[in-house]
PDB file of N, CA and C in Angstrom:
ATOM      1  N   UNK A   1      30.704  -9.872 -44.042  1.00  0.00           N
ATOM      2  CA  UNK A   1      29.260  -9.826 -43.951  1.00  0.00           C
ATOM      3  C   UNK A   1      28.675  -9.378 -45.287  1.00  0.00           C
ATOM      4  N   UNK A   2      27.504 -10.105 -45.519  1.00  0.00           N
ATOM      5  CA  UNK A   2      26.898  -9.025 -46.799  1.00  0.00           C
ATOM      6  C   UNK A   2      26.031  -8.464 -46.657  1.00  0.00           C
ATOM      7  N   UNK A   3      25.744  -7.291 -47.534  1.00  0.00           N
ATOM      8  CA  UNK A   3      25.314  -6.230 -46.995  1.00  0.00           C
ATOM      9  C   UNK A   3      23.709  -6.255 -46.390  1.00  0.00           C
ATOM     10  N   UNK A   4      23.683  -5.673 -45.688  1.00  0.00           N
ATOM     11  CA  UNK A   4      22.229  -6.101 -45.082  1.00  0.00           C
ATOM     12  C   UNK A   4      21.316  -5.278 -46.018  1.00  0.00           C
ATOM     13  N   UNK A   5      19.637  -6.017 -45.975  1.00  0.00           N
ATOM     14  CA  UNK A   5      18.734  -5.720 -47.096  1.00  0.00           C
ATOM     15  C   UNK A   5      18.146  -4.473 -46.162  1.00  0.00           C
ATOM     16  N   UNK A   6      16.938  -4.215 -47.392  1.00  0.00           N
ATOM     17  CA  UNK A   6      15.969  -3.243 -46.282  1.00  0.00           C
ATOM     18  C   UNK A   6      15.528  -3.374 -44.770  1.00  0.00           C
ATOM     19  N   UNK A   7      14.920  -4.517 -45.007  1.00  0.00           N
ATOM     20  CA  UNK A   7      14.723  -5.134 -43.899  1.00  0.00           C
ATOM     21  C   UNK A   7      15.413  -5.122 -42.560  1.00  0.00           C
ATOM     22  N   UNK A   8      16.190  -5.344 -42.542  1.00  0.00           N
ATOM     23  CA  UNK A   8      17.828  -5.379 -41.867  1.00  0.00           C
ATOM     24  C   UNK A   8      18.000  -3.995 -41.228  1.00  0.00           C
ATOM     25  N   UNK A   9      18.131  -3.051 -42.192  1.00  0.00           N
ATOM     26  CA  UNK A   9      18.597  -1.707 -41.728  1.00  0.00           C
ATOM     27  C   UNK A   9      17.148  -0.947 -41.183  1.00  0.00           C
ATOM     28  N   UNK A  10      16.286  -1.296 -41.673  1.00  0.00           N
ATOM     29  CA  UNK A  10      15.089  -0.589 -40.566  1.00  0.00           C
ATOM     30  C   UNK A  10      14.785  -1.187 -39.451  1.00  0.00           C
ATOM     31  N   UNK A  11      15.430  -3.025 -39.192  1.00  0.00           N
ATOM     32  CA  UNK A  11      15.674  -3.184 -37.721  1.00  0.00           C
ATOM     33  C   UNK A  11      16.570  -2.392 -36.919  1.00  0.00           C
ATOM     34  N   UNK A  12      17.183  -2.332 -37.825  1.00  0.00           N
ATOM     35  CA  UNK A  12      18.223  -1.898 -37.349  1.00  0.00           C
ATOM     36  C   UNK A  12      18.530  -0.503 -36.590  1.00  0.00           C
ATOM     37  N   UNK A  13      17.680   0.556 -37.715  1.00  0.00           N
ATOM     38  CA  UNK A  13      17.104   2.107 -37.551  1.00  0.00           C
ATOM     39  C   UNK A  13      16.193   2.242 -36.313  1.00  0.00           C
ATOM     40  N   UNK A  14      15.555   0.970 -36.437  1.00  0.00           N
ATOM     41  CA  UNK A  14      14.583   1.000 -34.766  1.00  0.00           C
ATOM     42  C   UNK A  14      15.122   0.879 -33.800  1.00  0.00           C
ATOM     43  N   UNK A  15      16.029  -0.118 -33.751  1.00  0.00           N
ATOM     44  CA  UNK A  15      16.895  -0.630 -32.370  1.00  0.00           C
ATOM     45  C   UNK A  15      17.430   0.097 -31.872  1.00  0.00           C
ATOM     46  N   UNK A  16      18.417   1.331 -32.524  1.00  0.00           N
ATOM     47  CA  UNK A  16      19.460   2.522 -32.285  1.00  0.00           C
ATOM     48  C   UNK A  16      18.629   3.238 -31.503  1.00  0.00           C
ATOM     49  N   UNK A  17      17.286   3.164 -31.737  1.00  0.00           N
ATOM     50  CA  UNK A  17      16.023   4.590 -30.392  1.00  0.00           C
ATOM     51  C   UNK A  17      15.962   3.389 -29.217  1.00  0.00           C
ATOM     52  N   UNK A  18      16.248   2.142 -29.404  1.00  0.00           N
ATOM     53  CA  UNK A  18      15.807   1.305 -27.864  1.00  0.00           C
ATOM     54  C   UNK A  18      17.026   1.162 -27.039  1.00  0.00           C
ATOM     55  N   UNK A  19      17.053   1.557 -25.328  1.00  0.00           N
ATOM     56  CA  UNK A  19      17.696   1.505 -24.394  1.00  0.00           C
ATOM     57  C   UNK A  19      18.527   0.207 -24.415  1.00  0.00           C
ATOM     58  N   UNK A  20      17.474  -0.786 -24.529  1.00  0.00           N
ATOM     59  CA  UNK A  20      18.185  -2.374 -24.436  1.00  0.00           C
ATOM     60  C   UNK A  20      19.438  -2.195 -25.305  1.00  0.00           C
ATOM     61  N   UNK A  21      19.266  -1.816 -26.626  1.00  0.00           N
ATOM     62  CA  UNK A  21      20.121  -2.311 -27.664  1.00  0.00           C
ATOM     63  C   UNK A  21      21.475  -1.310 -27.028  1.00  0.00           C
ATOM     64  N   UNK A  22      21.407  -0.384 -26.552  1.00  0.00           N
ATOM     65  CA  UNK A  22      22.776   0.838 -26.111  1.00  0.00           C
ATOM     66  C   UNK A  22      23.464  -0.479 -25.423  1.00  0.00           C
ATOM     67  N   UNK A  23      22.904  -1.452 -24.556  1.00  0.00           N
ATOM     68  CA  UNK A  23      23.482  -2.228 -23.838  1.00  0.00           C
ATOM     69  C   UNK A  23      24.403  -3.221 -24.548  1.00  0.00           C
ATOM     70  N   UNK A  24      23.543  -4.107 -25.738  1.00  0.00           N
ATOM     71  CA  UNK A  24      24.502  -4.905 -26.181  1.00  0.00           C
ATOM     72  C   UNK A  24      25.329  -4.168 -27.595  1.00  0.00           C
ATOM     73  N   UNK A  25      25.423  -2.760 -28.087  1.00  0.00           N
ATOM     74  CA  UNK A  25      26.160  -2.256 -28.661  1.00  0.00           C
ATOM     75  C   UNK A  25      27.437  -2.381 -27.597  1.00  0.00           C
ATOM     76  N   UNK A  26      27.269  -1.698 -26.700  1.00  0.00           N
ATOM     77  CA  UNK A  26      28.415  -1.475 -25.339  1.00  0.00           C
ATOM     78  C   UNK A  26      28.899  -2.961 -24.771  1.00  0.00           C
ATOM     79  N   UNK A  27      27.964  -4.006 -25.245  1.00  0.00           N
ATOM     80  CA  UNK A  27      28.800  -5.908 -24.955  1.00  0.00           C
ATOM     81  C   UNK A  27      29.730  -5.740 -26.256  1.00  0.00           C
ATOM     82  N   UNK A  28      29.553  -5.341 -27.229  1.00  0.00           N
ATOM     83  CA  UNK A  28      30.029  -5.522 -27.968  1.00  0.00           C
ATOM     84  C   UNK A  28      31.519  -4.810 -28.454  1.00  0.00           C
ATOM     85  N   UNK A  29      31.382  -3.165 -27.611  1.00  0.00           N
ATOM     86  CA  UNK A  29      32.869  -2.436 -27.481  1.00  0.00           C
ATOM     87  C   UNK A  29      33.678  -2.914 -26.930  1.00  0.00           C
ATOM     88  N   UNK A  30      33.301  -4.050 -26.020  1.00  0.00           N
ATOM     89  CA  UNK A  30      33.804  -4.013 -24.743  1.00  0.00           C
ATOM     90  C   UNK A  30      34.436  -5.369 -25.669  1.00  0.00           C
ATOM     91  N   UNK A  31      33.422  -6.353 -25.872  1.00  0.00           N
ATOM     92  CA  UNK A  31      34.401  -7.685 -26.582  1.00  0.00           C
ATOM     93  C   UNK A  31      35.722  -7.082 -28.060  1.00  0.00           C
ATOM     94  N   UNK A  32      35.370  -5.280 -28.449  1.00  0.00           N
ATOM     95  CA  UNK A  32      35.880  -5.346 -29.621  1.00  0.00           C
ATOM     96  C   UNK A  32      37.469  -4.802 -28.904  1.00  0.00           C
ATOM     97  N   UNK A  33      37.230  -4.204 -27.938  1.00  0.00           N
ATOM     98  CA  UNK A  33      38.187  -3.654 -27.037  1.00  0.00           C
ATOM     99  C   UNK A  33      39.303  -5.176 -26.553  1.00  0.00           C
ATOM    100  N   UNK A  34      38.572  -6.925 -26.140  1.00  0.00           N
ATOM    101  CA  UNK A  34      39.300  -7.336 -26.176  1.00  0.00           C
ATOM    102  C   UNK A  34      39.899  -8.143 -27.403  1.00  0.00           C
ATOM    103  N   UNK A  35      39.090  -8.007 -28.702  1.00  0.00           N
ATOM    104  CA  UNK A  35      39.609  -8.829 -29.473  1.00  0.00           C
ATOM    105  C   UNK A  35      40.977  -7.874 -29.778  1.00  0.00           C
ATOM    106  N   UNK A  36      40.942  -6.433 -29.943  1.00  0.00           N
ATOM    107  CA  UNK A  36      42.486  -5.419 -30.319  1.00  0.00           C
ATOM    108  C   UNK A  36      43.140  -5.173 -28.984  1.00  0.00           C
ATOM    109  N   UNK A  37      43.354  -6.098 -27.724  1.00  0.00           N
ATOM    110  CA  UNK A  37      43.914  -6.467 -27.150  1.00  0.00           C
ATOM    111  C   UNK A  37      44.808  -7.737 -27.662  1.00  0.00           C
ATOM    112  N   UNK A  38      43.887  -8.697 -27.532  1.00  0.00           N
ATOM    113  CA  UNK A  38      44.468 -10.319 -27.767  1.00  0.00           C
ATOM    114  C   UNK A  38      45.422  -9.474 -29.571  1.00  0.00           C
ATOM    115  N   UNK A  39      44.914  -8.399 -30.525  1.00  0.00           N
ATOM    116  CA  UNK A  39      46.075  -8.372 -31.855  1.00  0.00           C
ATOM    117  C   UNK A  39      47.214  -8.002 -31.228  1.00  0.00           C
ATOM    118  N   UNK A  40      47.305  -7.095 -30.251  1.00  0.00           N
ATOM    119  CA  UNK A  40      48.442  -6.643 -29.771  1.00  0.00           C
ATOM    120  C   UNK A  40      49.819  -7.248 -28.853  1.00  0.00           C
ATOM    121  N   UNK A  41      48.633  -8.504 -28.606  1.00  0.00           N
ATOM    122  CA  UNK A  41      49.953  -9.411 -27.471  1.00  0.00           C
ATOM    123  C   UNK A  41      49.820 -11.017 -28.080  1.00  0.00           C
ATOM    124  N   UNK A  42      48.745 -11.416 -28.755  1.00  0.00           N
ATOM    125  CA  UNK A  42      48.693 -12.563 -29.274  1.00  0.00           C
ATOM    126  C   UNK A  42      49.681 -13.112 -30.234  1.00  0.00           C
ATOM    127  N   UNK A  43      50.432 -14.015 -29.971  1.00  0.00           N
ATOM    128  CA  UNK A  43      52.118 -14.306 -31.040  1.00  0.00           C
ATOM    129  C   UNK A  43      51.504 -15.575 -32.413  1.00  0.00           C
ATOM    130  N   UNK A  44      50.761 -17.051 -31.072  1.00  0.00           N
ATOM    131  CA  UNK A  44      50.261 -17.552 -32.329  1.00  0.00           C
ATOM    132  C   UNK A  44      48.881 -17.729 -33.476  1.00  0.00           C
ATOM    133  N   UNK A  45      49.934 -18.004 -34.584  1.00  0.00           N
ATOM    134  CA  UNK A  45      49.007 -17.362 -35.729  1.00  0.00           C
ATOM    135  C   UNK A  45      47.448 -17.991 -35.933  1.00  0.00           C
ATOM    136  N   UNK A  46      47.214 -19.065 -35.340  1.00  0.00           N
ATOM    137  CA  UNK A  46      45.543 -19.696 -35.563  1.00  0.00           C
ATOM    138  C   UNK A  46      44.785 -18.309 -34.446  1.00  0.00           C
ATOM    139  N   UNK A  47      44.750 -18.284 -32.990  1.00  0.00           N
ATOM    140  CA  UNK A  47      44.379 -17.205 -32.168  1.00  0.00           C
ATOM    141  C   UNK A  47      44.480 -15.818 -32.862  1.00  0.00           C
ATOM    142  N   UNK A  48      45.430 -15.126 -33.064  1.00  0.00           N
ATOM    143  CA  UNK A  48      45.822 -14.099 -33.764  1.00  0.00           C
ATOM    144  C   UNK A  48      44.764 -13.446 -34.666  1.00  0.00           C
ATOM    145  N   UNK A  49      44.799 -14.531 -35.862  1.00  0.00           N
ATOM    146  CA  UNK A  49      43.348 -14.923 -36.877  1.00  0.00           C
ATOM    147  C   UNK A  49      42.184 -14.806 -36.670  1.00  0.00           C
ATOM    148  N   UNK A  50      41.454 -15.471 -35.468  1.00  0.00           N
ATOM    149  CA  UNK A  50      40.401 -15.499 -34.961  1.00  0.00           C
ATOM    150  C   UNK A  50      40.139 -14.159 -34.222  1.00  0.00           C
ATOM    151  N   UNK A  51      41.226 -13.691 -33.667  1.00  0.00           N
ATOM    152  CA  UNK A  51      40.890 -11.890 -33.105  1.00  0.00           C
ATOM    153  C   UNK A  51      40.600 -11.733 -34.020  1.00  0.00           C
ATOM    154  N   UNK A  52      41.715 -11.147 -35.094  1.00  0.00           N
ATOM    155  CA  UNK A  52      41.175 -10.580 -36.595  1.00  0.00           C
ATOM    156  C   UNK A  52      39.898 -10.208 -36.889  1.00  0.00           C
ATOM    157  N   UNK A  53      39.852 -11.699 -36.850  1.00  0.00           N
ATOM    158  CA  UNK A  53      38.202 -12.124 -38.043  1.00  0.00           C
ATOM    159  C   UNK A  53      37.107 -11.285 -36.410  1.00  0.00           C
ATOM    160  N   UNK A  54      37.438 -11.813 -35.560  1.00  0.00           N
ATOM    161  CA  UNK A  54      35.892 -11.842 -34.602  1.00  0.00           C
ATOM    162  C   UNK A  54      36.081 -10.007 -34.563  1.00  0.00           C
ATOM    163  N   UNK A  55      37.343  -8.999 -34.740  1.00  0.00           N
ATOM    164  CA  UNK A  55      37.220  -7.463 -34.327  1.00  0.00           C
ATOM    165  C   UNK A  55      36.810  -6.942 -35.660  1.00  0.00           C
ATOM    166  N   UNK A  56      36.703  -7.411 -36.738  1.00  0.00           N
ATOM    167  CA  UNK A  56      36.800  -7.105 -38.582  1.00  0.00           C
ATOM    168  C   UNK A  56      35.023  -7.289 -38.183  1.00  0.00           C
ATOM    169  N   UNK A  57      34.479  -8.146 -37.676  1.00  0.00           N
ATOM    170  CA  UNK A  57      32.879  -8.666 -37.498  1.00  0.00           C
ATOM    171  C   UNK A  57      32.556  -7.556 -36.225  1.00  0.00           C
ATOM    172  N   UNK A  58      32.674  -7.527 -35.731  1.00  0.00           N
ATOM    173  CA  UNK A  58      32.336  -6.589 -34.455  1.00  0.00           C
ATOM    174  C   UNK A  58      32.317  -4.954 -34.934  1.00  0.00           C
ATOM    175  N   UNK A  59      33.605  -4.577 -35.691  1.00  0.00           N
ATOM    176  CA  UNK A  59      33.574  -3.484 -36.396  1.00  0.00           C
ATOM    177  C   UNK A  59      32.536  -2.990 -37.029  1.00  0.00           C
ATOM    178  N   UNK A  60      32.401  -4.159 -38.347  1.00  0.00           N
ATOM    179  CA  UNK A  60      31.331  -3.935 -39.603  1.00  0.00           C
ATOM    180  C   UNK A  60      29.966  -4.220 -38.698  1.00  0.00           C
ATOM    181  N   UNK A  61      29.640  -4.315 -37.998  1.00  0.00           N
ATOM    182  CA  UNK A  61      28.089  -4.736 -37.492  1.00  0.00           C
ATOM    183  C   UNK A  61      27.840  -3.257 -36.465  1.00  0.00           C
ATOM    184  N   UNK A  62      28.795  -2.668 -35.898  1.00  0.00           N
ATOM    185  CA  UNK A  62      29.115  -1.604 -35.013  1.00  0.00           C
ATOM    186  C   UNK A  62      28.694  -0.385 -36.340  1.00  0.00           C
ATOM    187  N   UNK A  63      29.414  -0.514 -37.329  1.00  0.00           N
ATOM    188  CA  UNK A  63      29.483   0.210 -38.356  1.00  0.00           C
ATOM    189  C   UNK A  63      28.189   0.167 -39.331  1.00  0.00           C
ATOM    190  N   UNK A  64      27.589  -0.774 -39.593  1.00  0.00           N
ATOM    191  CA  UNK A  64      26.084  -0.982 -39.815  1.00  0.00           C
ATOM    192  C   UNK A  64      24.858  -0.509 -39.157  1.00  0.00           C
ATOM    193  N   UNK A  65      25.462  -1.268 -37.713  1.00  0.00           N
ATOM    194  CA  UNK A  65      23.890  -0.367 -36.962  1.00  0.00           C
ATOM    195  C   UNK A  65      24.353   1.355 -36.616  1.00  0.00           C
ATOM    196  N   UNK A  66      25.379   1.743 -36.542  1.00  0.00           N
ATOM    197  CA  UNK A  66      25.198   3.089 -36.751  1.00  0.00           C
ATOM    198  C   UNK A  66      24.761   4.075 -37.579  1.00  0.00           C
ATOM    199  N   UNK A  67      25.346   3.394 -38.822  1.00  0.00           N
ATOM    200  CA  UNK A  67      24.755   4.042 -39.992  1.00  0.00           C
ATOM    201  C   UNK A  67      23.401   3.528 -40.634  1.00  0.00           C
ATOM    202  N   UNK A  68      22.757   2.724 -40.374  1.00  0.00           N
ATOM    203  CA  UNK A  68      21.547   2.194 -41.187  1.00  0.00           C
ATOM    204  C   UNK A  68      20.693   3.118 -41.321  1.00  0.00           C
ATOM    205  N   UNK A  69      20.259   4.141 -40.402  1.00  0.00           N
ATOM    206  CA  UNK A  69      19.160   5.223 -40.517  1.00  0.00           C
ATOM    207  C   UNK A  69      19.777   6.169 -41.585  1.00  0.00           C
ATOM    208  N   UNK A  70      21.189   6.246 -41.281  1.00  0.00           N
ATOM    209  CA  UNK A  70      21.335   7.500 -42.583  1.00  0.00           C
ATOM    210  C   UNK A  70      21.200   6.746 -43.913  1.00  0.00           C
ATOM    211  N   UNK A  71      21.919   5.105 -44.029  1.00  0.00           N
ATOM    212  CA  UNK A  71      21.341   4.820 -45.606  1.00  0.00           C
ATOM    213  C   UNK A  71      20.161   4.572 -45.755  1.00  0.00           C
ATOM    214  N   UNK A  72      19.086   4.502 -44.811  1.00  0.00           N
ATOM    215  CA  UNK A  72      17.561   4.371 -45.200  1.00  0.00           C
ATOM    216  C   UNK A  72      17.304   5.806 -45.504  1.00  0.00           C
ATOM    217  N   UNK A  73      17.369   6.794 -44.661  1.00  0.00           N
ATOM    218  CA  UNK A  73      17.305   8.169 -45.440  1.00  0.00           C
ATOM    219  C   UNK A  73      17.601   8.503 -46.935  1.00  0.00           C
ATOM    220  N   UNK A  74      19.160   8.015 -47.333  1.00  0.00           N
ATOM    221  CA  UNK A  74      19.500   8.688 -48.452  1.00  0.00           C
ATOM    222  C   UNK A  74      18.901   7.560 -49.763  1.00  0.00           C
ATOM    223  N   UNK A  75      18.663   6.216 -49.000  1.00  0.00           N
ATOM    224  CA  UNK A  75      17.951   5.501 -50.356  1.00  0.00           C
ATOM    225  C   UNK A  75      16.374   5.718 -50.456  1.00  0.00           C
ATOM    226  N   UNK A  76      15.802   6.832 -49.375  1.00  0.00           N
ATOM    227  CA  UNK A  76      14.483   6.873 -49.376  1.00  0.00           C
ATOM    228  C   UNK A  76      14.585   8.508 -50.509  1.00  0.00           C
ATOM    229  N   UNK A  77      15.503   9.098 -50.465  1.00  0.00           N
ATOM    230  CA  UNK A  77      15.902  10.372 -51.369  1.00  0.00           C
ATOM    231  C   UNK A  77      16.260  10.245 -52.709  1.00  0.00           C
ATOM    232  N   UNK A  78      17.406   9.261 -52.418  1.00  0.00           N
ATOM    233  CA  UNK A  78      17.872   9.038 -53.889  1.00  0.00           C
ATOM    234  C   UNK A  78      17.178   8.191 -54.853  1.00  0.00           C
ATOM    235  N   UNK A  79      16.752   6.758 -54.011  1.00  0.00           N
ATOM    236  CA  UNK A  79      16.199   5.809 -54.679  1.00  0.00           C
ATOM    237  C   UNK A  79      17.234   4.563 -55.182  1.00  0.00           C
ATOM    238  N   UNK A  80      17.353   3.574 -55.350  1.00  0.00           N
ATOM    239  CA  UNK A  80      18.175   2.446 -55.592  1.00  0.00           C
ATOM    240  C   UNK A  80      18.512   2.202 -54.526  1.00  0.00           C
ATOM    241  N   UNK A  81      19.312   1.297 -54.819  1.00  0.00           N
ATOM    242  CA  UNK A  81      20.628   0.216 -53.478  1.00  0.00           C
ATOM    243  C   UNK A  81      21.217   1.370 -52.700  1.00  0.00           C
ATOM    244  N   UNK A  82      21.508   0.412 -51.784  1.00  0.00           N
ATOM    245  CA  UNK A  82      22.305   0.998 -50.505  1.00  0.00           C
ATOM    246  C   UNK A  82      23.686   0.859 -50.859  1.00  0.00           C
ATOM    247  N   UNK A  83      24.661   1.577 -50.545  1.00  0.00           N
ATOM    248  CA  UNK A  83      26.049   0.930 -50.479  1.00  0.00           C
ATOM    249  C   UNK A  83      26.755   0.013 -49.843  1.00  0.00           C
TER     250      UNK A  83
END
């Protein structure tokens, strides 16, 4: 993924206070829960791959909307880019 802009992370900072969104964060444990299922028993390598890639995407977006309020904080402190 690349990195999301301002824009992005203050949707993002909003969504984390709305009820709805707790819901499809939690569609989303639940699909990340089966993609590191299917790494653990999946043998061939095209399937295998596609867990990979779809739990590596589920991760970083899990990992984005959690943190977006703290990097809007520290780039509203520090000033410049986000990491």
């Amino acid at each position: 993924m690349i990195p999301p802009d301002d824009d992005v992370l203050a949707a993002l900072a909003r969504l984390d206070n709305n009820t709805d969104f707790a819901a499809v964060k939690g569609w989303f444990l639940q699909n990340l829960a089966e993609a590191h299922k299917s790494l653990e028993t999946e043998r061939d390598e095209v399937p295998l791959r596609q867990a990979q890639g779809q739990a590596q995407l589920m991760t970083d977006f899990l990992s984005r909307a959690k943190s977006a309020r703290d990097v809007m904080e520290k780039k509203r402190i520090l000033g410049g880019e986000h990491p």
